[in-house]
Structure formats: C-alpha cells, structure tokens
C-alpha atoms as a PDB file:
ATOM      1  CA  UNK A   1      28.223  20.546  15.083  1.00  0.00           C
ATOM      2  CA  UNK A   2      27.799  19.604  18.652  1.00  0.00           C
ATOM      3  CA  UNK A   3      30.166  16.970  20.267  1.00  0.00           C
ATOM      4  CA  UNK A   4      28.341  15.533  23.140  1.00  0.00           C
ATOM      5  CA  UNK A   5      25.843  13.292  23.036  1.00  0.00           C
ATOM      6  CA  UNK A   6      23.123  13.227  26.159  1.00  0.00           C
ATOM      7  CA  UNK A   7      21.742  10.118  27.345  1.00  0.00           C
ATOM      8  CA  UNK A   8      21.737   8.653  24.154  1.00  0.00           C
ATOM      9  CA  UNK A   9      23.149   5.403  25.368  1.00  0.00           C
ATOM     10  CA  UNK A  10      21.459   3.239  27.321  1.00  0.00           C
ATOM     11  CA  UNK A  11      23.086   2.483  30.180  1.00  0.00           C
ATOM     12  CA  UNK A  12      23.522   6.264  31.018  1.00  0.00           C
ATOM     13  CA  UNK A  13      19.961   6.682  30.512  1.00  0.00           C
ATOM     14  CA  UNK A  14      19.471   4.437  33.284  1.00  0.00           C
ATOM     15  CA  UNK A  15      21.604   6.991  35.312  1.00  0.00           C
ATOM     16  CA  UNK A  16      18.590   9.269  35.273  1.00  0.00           C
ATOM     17  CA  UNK A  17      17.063   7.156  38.092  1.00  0.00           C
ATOM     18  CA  UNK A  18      20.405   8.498  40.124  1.00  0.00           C
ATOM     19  CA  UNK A  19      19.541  11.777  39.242  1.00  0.00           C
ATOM     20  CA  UNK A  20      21.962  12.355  36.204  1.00  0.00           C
ATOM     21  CA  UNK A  21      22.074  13.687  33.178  1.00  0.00           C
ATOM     22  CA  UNK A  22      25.632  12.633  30.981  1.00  0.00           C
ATOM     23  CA  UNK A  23      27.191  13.621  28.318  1.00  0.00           C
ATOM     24  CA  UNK A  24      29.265  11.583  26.641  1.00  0.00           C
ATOM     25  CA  UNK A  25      32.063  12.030  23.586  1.00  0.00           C
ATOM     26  CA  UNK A  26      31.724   9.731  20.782  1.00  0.00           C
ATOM     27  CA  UNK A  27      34.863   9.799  18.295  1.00  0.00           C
ATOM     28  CA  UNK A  28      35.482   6.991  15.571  1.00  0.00           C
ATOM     29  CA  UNK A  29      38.276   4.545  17.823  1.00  0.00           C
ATOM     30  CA  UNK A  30      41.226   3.533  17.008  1.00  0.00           C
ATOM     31  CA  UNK A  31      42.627   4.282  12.973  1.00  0.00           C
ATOM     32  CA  UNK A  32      38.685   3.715  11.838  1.00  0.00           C
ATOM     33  CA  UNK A  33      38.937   7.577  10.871  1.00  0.00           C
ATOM     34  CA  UNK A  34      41.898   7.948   9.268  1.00  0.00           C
ATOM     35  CA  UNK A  35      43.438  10.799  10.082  1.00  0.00           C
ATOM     36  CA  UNK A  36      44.360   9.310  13.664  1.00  0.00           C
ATOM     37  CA  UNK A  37      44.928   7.210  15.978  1.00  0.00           C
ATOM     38  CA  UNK A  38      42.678   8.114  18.962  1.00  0.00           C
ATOM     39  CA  UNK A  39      43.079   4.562  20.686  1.00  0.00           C
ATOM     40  CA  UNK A  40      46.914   4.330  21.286  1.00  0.00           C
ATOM     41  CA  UNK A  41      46.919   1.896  23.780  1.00  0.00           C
ATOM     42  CA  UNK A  42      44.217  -0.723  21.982  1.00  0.00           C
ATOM     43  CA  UNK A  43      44.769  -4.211  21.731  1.00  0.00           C
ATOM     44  CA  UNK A  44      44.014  -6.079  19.143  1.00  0.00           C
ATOM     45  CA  UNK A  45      41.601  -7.854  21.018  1.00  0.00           C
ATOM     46  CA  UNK A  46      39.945  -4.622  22.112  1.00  0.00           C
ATOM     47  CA  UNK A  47      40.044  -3.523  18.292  1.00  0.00           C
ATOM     48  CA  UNK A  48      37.897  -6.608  17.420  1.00  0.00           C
ATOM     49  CA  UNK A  49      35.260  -6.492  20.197  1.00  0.00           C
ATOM     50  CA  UNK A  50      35.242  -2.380  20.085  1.00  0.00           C
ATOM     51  CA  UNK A  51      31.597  -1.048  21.085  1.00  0.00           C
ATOM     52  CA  UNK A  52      31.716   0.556  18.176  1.00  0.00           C
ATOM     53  CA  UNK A  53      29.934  -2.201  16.750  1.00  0.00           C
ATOM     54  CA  UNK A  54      27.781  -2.622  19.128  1.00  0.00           C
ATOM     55  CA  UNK A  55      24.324  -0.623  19.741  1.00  0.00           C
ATOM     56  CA  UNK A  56      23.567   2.495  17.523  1.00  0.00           C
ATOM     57  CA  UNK A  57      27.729   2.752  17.010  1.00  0.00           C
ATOM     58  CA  UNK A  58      26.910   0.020  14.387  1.00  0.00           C
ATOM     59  CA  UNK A  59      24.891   2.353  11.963  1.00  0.00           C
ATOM     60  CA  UNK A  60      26.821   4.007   8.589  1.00  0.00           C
ATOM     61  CA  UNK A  61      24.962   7.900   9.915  1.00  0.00           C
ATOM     62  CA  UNK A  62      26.481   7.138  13.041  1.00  0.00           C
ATOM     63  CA  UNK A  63      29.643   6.002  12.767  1.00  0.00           C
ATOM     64  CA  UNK A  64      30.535   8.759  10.023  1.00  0.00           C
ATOM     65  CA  UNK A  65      29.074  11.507  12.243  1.00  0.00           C
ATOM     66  CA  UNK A  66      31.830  10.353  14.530  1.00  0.00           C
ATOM     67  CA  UNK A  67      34.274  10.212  11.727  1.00  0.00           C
ATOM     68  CA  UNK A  68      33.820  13.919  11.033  1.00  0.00           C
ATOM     69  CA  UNK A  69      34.367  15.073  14.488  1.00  0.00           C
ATOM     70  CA  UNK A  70      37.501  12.950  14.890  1.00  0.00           C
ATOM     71  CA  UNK A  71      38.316  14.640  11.777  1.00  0.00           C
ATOM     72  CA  UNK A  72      37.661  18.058  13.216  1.00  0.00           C
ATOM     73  CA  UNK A  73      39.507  17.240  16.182  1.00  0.00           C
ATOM     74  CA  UNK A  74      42.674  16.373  14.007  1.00  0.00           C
ATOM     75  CA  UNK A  75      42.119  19.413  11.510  1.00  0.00           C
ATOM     76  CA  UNK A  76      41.590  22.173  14.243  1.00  0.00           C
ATOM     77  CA  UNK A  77      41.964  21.061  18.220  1.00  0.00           C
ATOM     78  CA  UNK A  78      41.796  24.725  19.551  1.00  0.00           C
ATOM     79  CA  UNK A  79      37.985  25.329  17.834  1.00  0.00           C
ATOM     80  CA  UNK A  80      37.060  21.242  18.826  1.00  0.00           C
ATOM     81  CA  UNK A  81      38.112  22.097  22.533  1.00  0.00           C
ATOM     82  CA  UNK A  82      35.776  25.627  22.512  1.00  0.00           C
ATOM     83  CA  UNK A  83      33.593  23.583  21.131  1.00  0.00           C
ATOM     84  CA  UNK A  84      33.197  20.667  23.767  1.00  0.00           C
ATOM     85  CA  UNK A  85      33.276  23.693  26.594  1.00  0.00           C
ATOM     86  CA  UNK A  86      30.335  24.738  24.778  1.00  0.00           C
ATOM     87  CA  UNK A  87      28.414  21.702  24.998  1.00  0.00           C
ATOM     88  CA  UNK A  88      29.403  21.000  28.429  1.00  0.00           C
ATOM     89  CA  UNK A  89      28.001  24.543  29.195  1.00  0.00           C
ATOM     90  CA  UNK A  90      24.549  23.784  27.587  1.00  0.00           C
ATOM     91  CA  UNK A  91      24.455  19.917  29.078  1.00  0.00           C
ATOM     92  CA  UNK A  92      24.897  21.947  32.633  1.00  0.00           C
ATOM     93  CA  UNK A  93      21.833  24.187  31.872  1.00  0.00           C
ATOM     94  CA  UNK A  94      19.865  21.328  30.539  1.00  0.00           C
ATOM     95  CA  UNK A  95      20.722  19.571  33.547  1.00  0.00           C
ATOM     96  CA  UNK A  96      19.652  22.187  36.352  1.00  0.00           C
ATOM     97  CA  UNK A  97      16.530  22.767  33.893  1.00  0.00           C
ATOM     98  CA  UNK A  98      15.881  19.355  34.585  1.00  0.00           C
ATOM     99  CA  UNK A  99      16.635  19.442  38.214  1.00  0.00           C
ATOM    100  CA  UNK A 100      19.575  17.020  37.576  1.00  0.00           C
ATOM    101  CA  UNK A 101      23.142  16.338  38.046  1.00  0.00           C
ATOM    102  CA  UNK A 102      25.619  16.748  34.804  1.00  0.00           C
ATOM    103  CA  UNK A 103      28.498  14.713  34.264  1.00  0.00           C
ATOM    104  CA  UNK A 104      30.883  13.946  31.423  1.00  0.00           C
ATOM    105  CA  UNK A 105      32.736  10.989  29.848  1.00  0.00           C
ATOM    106  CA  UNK A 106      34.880  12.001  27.102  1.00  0.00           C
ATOM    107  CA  UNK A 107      36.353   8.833  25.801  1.00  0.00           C
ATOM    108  CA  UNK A 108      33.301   7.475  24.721  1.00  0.00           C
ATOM    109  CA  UNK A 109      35.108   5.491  22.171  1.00  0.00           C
ATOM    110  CA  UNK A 110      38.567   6.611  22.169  1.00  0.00           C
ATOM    111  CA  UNK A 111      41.287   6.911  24.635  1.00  0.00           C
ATOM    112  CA  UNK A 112      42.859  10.573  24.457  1.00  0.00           C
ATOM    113  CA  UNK A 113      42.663  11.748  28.083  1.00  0.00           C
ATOM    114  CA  UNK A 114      40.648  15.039  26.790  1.00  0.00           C
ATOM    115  CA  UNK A 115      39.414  15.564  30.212  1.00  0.00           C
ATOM    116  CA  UNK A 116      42.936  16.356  31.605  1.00  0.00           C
ATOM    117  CA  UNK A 117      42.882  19.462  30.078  1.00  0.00           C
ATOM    118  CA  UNK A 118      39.307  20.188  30.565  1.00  0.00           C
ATOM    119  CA  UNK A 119      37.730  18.581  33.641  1.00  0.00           C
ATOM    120  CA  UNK A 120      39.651  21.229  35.415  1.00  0.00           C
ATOM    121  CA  UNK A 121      37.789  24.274  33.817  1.00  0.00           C
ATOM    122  CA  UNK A 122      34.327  22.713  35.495  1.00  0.00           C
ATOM    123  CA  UNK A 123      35.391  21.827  38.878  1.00  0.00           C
ATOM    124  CA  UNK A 124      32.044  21.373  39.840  1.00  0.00           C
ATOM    125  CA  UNK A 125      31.214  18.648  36.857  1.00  0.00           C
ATOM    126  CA  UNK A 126      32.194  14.786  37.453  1.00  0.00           C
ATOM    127  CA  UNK A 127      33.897  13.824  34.811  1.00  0.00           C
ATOM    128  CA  UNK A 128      35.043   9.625  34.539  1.00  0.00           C
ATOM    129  CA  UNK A 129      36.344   7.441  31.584  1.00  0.00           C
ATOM    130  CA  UNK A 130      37.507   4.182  30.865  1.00  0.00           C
ATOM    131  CA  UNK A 131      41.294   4.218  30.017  1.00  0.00           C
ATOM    132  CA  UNK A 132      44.300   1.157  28.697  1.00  0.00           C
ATOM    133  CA  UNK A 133      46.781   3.813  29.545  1.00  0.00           C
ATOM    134  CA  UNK A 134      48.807   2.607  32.108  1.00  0.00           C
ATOM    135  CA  UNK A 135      50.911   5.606  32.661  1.00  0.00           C
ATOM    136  CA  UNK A 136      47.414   7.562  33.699  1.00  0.00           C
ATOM    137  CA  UNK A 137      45.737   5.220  35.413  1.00  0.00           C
ATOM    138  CA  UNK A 138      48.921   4.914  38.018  1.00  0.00           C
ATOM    139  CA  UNK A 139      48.779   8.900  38.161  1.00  0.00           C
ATOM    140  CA  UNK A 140      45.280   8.557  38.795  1.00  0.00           C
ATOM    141  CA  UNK A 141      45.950   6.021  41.673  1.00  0.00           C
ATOM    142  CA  UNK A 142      48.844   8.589  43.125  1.00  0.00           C
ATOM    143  CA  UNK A 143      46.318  11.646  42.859  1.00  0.00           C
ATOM    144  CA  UNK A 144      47.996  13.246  40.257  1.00  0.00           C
ATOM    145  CA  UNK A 145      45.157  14.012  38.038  1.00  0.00           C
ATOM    146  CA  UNK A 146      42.111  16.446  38.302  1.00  0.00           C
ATOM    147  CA  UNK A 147      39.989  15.604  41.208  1.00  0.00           C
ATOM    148  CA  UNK A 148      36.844  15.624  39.424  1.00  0.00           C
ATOM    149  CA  UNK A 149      37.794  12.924  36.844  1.00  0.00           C
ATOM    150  CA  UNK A 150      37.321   9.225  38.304  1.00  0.00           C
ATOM    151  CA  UNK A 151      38.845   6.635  35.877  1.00  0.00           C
ATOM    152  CA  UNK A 152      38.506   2.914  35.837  1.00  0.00           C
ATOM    153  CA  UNK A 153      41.415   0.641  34.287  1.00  0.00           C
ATOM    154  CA  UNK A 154      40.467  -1.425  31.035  1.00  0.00           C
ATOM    155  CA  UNK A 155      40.953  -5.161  30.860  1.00  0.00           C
ATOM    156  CA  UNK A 156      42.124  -6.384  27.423  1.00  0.00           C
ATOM    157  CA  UNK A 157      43.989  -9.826  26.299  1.00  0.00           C
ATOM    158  CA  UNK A 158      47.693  -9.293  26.569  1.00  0.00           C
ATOM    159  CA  UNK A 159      50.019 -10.310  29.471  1.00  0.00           C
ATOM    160  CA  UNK A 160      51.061  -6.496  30.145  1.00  0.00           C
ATOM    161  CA  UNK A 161      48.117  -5.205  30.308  1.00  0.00           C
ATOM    162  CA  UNK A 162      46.519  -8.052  32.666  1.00  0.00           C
ATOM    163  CA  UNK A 163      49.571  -7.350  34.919  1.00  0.00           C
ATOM    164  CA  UNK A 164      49.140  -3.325  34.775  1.00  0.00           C
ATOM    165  CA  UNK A 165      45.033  -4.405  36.290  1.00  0.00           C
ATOM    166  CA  UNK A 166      46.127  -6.866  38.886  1.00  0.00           C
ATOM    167  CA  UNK A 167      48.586  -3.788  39.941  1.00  0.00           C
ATOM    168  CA  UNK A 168      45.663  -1.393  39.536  1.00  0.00           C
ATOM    169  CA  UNK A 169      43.433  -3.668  41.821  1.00  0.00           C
ATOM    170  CA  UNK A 170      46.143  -4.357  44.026  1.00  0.00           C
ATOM    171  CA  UNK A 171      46.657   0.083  44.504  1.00  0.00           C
ATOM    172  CA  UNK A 172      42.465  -0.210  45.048  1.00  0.00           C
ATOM    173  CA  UNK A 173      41.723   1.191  41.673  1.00  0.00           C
ATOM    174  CA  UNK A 174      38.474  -0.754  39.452  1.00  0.00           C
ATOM    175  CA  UNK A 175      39.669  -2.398  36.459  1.00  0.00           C
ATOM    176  CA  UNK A 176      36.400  -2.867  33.842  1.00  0.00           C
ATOM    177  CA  UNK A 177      36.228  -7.065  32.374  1.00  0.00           C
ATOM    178  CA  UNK A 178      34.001  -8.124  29.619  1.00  0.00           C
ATOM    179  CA  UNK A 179      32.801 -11.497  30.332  1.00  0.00           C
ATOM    180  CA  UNK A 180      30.969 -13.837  27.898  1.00  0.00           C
ATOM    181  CA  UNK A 181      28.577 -15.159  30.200  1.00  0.00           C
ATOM    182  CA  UNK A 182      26.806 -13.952  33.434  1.00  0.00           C
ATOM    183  CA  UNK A 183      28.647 -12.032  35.757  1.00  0.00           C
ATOM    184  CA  UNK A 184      30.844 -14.005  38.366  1.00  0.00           C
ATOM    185  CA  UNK A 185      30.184 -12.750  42.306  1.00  0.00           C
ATOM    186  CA  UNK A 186      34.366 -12.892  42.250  1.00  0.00           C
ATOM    187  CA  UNK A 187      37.280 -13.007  39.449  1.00  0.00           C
ATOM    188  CA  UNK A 188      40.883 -13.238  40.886  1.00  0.00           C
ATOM    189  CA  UNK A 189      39.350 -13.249  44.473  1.00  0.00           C
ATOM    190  CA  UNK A 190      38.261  -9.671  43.750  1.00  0.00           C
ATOM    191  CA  UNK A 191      34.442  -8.658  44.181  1.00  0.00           C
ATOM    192  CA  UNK A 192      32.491  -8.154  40.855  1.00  0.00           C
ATOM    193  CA  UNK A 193      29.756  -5.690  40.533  1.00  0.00           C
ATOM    194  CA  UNK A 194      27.409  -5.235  37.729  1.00  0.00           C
ATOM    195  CA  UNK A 195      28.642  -2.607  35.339  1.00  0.00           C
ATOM    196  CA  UNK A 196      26.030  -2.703  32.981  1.00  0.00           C
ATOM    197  CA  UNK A 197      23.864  -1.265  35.700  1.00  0.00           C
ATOM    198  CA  UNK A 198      24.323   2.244  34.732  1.00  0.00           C
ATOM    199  CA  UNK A 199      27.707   4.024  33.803  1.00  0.00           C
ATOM    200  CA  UNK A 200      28.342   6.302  36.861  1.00  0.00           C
ATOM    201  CA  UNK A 201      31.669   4.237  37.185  1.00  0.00           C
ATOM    202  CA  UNK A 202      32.958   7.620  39.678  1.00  0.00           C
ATOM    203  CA  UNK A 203      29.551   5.755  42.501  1.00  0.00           C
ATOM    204  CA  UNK A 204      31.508   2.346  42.407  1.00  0.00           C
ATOM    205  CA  UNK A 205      33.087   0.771  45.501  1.00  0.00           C
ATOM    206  CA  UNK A 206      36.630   1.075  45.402  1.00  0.00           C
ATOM    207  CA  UNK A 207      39.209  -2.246  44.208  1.00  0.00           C
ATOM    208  CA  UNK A 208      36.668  -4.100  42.595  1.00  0.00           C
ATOM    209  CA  UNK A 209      36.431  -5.764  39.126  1.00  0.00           C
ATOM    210  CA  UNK A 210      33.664  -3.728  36.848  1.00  0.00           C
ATOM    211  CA  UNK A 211      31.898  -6.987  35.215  1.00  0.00           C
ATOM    212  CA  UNK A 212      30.351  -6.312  31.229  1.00  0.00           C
ATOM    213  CA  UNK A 213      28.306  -8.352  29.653  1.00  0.00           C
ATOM    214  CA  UNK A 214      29.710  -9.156  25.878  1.00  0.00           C
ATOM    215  CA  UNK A 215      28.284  -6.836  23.577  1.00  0.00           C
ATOM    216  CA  UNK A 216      28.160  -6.934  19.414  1.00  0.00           C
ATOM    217  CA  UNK A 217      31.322  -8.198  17.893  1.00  0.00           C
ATOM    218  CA  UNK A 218      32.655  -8.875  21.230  1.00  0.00           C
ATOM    219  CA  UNK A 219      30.063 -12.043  21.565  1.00  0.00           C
ATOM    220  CA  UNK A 220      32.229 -13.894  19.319  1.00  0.00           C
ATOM    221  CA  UNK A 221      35.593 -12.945  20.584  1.00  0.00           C
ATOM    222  CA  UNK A 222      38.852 -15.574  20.880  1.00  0.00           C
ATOM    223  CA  UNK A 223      41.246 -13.472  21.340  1.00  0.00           C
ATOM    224  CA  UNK A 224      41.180 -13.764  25.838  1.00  0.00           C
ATOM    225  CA  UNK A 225      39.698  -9.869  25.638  1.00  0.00           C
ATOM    226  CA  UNK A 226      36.496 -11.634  26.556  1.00  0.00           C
ATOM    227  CA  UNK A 227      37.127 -13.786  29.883  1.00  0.00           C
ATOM    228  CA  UNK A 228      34.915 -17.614  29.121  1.00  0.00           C
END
C-alpha cells in the first residue's frame, strides 16, 4: 500500500504552477480510527470542522483507505516508516521526471510530527505541516527542528491555544485561521495572506496570519474555531 498521495488535493495541485510536485500523508484524524489518537492536541472545535469532511476526505473508500494506514501505522511503525521513505523516494523520481520540485507534508490530517524523524534522511526535500502542538512550534521558532521542515501554527477556539498563536506571531512564526467569510487584509493588526492559494506554506512571508476559507463541516461551525 502506498502512503503518499501526489497532488491529489487541490490546492497542491495548484502548486504545480510553482513548479512542485507534493506529496502529502493522509491518516484518519483524531480517534476516527480507533486504534489511536493521531490528533493529540485537537480541539473540539477543530474535531467538528476537521477537513476530513471536507473534499474527497468525505467519501466511505476514502476515509477507510486512511483508516487502514493509521491502522498500519499503529500495528507496525518500523515497516510504515520504510514504507513512507519509499514513497518519498518514488515522488522524488516522479518529480525530476517531471522536471519538478518534490516536497512533503506529512500531517495531512493528523498531527504526529512524522517528519522529525524523517525530513532529516532527505535533506534536500522541503518538508512543512500544519501543527496545534505548542511545544514544537516554539522549537521550531528557536531552530531546534530539522531545517528542511517549515511549520505553520494552527488556530483553534480555546483561550490557550489563541494565546500560544499571538506568542507564535509575536516570535514571527505564521499561525493558519479559518474564517467564515472572505479573507480580512488584517486580523489582530497582523497581515493576512490568502492560504487557499496553494499549500507551499514553507514560500509564505514570515509573522503573518495564513487566512482559510471555511470548508465542509467547518461552514457551520459555533464553536469560535471559525473566526465570523
């Protein structure tokens, strides 16, 4: 079974017209598989307005495909890991083949760190995610983490995490907001740039807001995930 999925979303198909080619791992967020928890920081806003129910994440085939690799993930992490170096390998051949630039998210829909362990084995690949962690996001900030992995703070409904991105912002890290309507030019007199543009979040302008447009479930949100 392969792990990544290539340019089968969207907005990193639009990345193309910057020359790149992602790859991006999909697992089933949050408890939805199971057997774990691969969403430990969620909020239960973020829970309800998950992109997992939005675009082809909200298909039965595809949200059990994901199931099974979050299962394999939990059964066997060693063979899972040799597998994802596998795929990373083939996305960089496809990639030159293609006369393109790989790069790598792999917290599609989850929030593990994966790429800690192996951005470092691919120097030479950009890898970026979205994270709620707080503790990684500030070792991010201090240059603790792998050079090649560019990660942009999550926004969600809670006090502490709300303070955690105003402290991001205020260390010139990007913190990612859903809003419910169009896209402000400034939110908490910090720039907003269109996020939905592509997903090469490692080519944005440092200490600046990453403004989404509400997607699936999250359209209907009440919960403050969603800023009105």
């Amino acid at each position: 079974m392969k792990l990544l999925s290539v340019d089968t979303n969207a907005k990193t198909v639009k990345g193309q017209r910057q020359g790149y080619m992602t790859g991006i791992l999909y697992l089933a967020p949050s408890d939805q598989s199971g057997v774990m928890n691969t969403c430990p920081h969620a909020t239960k806003g973020c829970r309800i307005a998950c992109l997992y129910t939005a675009g082809r994440g909200a298909f039965d085939n595809v949200k059990q495909a994901r199931i099974k690799k979050t299962e394999w993930l939990a059964r066997d992490e060693q063979s899972f890991i040799e597998q994802i170096i596998k795929d990373i390998e083939a996305l960089e051949r496809k990639a030159k083949r293609n006369n393109m630039t790989p790069c790598v998210r792999l917290d599609g829909t989850s929030g593990l760190g994966l790429a800690e362990k192996i951005a470092p084995l691919f120097p030479h690949i950009q890898f970026y995610d979205y994270t709620k962690n707080p503790h990684t996001i500030m070792r991010y900030l201090a240059r603790e983490l792998p050079k090649n992995w560019s990660l942009t703070f999550s926004r969600a409904e809670t006090k502490a995490n709300q303070r955690q991105a105003q402290t991001v912002l205020d260390n010139g890290g990007n913190v990612a907001a859903v809003f419910a309507k169009d896209l402000p030019e400034t939110h908490s007199n910090k720039r907003v740039i269109n996020g939905d543009e592509s997903d090469l979040r490692f080519t944005d302008p440092q200490g600046v807001i990453v403004g989404l447009k509400a997607k699936g479930k999250a359209k209907k949100d009440t919960s403050g995930f969603v800023i009105a």
